[in-house]
Protein backbone atom coordinates (compact mmCIF):
# COMPACT_ATOMS: atom_id res chain seq x y z
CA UNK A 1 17.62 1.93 -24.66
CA UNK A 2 20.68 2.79 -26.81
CA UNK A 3 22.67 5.42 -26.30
CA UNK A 4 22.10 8.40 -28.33
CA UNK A 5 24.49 10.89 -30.01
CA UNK A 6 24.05 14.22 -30.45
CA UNK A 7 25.14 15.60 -33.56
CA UNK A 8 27.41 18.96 -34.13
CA UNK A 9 25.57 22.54 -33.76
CA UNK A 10 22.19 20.25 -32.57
CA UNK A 11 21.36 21.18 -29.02
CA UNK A 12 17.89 18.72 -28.73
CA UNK A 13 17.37 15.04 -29.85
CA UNK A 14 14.11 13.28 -29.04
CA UNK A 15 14.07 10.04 -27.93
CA UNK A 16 10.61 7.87 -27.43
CA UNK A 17 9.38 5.12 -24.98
CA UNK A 18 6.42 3.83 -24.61
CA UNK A 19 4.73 2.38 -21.76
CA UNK A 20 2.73 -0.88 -21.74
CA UNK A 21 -0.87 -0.78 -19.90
CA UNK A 22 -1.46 -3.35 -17.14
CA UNK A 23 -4.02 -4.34 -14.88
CA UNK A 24 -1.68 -5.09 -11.73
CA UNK A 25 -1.88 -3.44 -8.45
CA UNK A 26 1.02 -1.90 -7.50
CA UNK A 27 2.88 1.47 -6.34
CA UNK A 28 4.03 4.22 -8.67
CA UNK A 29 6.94 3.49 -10.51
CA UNK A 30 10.08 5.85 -11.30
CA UNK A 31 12.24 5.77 -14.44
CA UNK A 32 15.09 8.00 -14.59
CA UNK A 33 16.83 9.29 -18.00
CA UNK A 34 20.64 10.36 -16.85
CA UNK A 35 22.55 12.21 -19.94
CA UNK A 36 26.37 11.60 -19.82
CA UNK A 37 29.03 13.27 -22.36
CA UNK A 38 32.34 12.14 -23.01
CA UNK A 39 33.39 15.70 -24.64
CA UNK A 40 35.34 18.12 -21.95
CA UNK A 41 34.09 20.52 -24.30
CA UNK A 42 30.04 20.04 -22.64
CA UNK A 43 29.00 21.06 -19.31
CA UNK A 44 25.76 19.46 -18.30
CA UNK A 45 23.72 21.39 -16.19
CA UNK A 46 20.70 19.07 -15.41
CA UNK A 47 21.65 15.55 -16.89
CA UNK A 48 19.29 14.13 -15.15
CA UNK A 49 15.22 13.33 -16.20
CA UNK A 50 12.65 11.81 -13.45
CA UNK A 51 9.52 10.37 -15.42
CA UNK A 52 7.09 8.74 -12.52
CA UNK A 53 4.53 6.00 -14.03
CA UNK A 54 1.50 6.47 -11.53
CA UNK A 55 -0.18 3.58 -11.48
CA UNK A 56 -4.65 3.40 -12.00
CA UNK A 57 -5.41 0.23 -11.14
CA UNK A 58 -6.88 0.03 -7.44
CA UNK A 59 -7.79 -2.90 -5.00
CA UNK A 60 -11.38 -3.30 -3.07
CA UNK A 61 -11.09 -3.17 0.42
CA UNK A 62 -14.14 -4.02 2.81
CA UNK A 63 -15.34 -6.10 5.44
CA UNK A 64 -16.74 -9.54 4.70
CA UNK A 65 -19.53 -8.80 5.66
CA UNK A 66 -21.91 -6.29 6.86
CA UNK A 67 -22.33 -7.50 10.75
CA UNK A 68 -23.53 -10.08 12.86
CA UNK A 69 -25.99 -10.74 15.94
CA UNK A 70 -24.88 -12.14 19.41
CA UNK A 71 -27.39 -13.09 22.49
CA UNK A 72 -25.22 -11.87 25.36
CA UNK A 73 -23.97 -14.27 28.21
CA UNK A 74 -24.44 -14.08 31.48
CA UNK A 75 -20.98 -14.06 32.98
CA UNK A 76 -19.51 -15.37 29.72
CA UNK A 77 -18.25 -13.47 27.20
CA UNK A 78 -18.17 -13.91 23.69
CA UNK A 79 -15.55 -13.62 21.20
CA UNK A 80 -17.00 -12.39 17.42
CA UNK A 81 -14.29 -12.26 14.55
CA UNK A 82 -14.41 -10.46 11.22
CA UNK A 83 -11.80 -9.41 8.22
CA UNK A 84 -11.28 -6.51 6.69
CA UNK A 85 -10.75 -8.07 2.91
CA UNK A 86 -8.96 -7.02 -0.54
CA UNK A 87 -9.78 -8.59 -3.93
CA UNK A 88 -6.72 -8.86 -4.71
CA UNK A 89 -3.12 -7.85 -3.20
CA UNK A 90 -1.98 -4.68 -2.75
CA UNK A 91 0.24 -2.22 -0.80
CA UNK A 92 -1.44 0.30 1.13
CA UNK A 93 -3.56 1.01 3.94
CA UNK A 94 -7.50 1.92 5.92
CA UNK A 95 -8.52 3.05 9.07
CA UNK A 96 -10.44 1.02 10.92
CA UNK A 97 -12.56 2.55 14.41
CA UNK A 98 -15.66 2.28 16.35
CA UNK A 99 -18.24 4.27 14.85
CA UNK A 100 -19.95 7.25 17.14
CA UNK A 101 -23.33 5.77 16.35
CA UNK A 102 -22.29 2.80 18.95
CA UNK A 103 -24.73 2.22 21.55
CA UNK A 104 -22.64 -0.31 23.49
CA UNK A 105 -20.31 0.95 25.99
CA UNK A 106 -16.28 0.14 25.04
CA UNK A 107 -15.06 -1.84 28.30
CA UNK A 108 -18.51 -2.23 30.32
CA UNK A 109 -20.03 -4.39 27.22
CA UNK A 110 -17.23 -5.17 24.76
CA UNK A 111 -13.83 -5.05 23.72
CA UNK A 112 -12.13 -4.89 20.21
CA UNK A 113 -8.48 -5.67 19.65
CA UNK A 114 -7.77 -2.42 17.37
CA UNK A 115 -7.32 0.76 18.73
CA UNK A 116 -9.67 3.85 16.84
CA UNK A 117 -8.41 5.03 13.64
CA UNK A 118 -5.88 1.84 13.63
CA UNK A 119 -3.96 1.38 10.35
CA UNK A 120 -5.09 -1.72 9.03
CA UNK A 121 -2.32 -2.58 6.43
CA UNK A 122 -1.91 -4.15 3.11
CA UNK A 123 1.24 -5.23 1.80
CA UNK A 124 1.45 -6.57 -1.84
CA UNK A 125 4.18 -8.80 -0.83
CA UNK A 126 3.85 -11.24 0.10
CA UNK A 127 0.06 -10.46 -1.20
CA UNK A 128 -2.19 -11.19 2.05
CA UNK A 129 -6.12 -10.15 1.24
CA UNK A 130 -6.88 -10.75 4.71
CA UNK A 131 -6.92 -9.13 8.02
CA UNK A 132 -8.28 -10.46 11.08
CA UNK A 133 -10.07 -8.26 14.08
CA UNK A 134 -12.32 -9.49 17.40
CA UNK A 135 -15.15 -7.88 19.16
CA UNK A 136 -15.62 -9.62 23.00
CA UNK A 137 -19.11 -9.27 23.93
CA UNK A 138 -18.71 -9.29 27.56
CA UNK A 139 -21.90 -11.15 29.54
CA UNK A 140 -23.78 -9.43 32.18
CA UNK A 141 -26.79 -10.40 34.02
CA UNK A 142 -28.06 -6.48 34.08
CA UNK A 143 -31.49 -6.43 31.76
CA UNK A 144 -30.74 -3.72 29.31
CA UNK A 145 -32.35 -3.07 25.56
CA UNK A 146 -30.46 -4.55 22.26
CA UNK A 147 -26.96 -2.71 21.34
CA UNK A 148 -24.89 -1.95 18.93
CA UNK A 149 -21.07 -2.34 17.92
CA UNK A 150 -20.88 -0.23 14.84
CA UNK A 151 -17.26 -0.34 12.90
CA UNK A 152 -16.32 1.02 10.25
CA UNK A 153 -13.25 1.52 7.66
CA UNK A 154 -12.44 4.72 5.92
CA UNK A 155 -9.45 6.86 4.59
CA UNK A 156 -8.23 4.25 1.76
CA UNK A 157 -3.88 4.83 0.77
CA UNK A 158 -2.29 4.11 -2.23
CA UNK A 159 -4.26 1.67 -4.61
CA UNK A 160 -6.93 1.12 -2.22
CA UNK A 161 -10.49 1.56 -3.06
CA UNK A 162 -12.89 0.92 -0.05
CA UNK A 163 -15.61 -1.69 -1.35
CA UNK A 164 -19.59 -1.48 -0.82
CA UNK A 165 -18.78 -3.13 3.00
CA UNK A 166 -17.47 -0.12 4.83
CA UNK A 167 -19.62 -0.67 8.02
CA UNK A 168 -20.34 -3.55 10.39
CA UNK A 169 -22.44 -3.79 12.66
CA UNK A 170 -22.41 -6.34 15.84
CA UNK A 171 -25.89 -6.22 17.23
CA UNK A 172 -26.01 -7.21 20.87
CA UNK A 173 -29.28 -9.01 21.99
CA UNK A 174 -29.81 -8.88 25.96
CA UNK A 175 -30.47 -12.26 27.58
CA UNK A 176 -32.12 -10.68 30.55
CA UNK A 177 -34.79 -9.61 28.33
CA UNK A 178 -35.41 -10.84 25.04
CA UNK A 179 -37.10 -8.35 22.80
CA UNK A 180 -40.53 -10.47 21.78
C-alpha cells in the first residue's frame, strides 16, 4: 500500500483495502496498519491498527466409518484399526473417548491406544487427513452376551467441523456362545 500524506489542518484520511474471498482452510489471519510521521511537530498516540481476517471456511472431521464387528478369540486377541478423517487439511483439533454407553469392560475385554478426551490433532502443514487409532479385543473363553466398544469424537477447534461419522461402534460377538 502506498504511503499516505496527510494534508495541513486535516486530522483523518481514509484509506481502503479490500479482501479477496477464498475457499482455503486455514487460521485467522492478522494485518496490522502502523502510522509513522516524520514531523517533530506530531505526537502519535496509537499509531498502530490490528484488523484480524477470521477465516469461514471449515474442514469435515469424522471417522471412516461408523463401526465394525469382531467374533472374539479365545486366548487371542484381536487388533481392530480405524481413522479419524478430514476432507481436506486443516489446523486444529477433536476429542476423541470411549463413550459411557460401552458395554465392554476397558482392560478385562479391550484396549484402545488413546487415552479419554485425547486431542486428536490436525495440522494443515504438512496437510495429513488422517489419523490412525486401535481397539484390542482381548479373547476369553468366559461365555458372555455380544458387547460393545462405542467411540466417539466431539469438541471440534479452529476450522473443524465434525462430519455425519461422530460415533463408532466395535461390536464384540462372544465365541463361547454365538447368538443364533
Amino acid at each position: 500500500m502506498n504511503p499516505a500524506n496527510i494534508e495541513n489542518g486535516k486530522l483523518v484520511i481514509a484509506r481502503n483495502f479490500n479482501i479477496d474471498p477464498d475457499d482455503v482452510i486455514e487460521t485467522d489471519e492478522t494485518i496490522y496498519f502502523v502510522v509513522t510521521t516524520t514531523s517533530d511537530d506530531v505526537e502519535l498516540t496509537n499509531d498502530t491498527l490490528e484488523f484480524t481476517i477470521t477465516n469461514d471456511d471449515v474442514s469435515l472431521v469424522e471417522f471412516d466409518s461408523f463401526g465394525a464387528t469382531v467374533t472374539e478369540g479365545t486366548g487371542s486377541n484381536d487388533t481392530i484399526f480405524f481413522n479419524v478423517v478430514a476432507n481436506a487439511p486443516v489446523t486444529g483439533t477433536v476429542e476423541i473417548s470411549v463413550d459411557g454407553t460401552t458395554s465392554a469392560t476397558n482392560f478385562d475385554d479391550y484396549t484402545v491406544n488413546f487415552a479419554d478426551n485425547d486431542e486428536v490433532v490436525f495440522n494443515q502443514n504438512p496437510g495429513i487427513t488422517s489419523k490412525s487409532f486401535y481397539v484390542v479385543v482381548k479373547g476369553d473363553a468366559i461365555s458372555e452376551s455380544t458387547e460393545t466398544v462405542v467411540i466417539t469424537l466431539s469438541n471440534p477447534s479452529n476450522a473443524v467441523q465434525l462430519g455425519e461419522k461422530t460415533t463408532y461402534t466395535l461390536v464384540i460377538k462372544d465365541d463361547e456362545n454365538p447368538v443364533v
